[in-house]
Each structure stands twice: as structure tokens, then as C-alpha cells.
C-alpha atoms as a PDB file:
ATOM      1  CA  UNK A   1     -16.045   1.208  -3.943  1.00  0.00           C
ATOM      2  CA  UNK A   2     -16.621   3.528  -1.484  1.00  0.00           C
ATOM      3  CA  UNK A   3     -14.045   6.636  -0.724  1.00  0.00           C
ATOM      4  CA  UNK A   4     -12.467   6.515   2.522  1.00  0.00           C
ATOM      5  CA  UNK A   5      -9.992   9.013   4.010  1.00  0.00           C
ATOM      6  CA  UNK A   6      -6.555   8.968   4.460  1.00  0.00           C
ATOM      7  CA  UNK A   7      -6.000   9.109   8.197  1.00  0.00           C
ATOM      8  CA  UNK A   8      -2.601  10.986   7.951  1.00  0.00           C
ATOM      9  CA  UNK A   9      -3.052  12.567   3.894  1.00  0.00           C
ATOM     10  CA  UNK A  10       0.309  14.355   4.481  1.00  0.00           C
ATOM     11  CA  UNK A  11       2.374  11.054   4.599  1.00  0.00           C
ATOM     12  CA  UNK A  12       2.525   9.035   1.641  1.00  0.00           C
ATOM     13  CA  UNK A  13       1.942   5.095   1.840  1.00  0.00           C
ATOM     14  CA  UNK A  14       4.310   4.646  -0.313  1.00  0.00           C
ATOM     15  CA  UNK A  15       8.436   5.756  -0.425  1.00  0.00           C
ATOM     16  CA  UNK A  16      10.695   5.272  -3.096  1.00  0.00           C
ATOM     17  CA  UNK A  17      14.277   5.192  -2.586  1.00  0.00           C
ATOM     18  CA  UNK A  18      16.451   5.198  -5.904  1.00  0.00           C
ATOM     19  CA  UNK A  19      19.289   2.951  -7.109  1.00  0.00           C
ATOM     20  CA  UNK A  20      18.441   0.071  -4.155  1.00  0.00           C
ATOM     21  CA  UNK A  21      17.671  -2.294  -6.468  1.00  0.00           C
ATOM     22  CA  UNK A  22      18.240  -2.800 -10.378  1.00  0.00           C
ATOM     23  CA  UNK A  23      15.881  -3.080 -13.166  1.00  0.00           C
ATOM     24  CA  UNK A  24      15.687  -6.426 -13.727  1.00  0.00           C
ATOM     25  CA  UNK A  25      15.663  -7.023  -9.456  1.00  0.00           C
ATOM     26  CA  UNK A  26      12.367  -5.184  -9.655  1.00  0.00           C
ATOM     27  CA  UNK A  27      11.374  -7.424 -12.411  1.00  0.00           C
ATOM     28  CA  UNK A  28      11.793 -10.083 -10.228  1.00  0.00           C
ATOM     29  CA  UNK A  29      10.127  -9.097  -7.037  1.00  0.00           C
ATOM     30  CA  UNK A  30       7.176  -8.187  -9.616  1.00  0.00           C
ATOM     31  CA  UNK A  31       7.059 -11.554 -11.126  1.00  0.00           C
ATOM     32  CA  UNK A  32       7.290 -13.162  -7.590  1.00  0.00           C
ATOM     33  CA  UNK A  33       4.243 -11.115  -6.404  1.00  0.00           C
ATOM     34  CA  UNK A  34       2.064 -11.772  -9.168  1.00  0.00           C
ATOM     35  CA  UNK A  35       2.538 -15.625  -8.760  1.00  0.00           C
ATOM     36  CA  UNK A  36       1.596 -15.573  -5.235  1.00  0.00           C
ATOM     37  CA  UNK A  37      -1.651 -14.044  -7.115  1.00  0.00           C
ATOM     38  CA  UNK A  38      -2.530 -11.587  -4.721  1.00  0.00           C
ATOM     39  CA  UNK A  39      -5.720 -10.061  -3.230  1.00  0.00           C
ATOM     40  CA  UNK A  40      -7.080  -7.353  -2.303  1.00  0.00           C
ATOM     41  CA  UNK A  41      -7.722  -6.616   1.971  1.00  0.00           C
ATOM     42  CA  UNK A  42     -11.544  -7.271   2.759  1.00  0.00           C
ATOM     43  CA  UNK A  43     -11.399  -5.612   6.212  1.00  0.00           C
ATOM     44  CA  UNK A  44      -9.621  -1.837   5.846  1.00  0.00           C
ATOM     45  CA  UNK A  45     -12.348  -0.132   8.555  1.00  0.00           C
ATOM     46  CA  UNK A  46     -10.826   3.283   9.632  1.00  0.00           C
ATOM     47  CA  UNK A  47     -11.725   3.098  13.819  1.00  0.00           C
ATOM     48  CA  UNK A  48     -12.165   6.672  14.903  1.00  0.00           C
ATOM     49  CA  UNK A  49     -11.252   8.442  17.884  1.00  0.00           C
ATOM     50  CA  UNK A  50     -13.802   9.448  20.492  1.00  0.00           C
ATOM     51  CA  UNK A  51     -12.864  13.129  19.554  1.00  0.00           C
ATOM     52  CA  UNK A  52     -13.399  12.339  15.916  1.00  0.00           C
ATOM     53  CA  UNK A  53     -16.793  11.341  16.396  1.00  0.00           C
END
């Protein structure tokens, strides 16, 4: 796999906000996604600018 970079490294992909949903909610949003059996993206180019060029 090859390394690409984070267009904007100083905000995460990712937030967390505690206490929205229980333990065993998670669980179940968990169990949900891994029956859908997910994939992984096949097209994540990064398209740069003319400046970045």
C-alpha cells in the first residue's frame, strides 16, 4: 500500500464525543457494520491544486 498524505494532517478524520451512546449501543452499530461486510474504497486519488503542483 502506498503512503499518501493527509490533505489537512491537523484535523483528525475521526471525533469522538463521550457518553452519546452506551456500551452495548456501540456493540450494536459494530455488529451491524460487520454484517453488511464491508470494503475497503478502491478510488481515494488525492487531486492537487494547480499551486500544489
Amino acid at each position: 500500500m502506498t503512503d499518501v498524505p493527509l490533505r489537512f494532517p491537523e484535523v483528525p478524520l475521526l471525533w469522538t464525543v463521550p457518553g452519546v451512546y452506551s456500551p452495548a449501543e456501540r456493540a450494536a452499530f459494530a455488529a451491524r457494520i460487520e454484517a453488511g461486510e464491508p470494503e475497503q474504497a478502491t478510488n481515494n486519488t488525492i487531486r492537487l491544486t494547480y499551486a500544489e503542483r
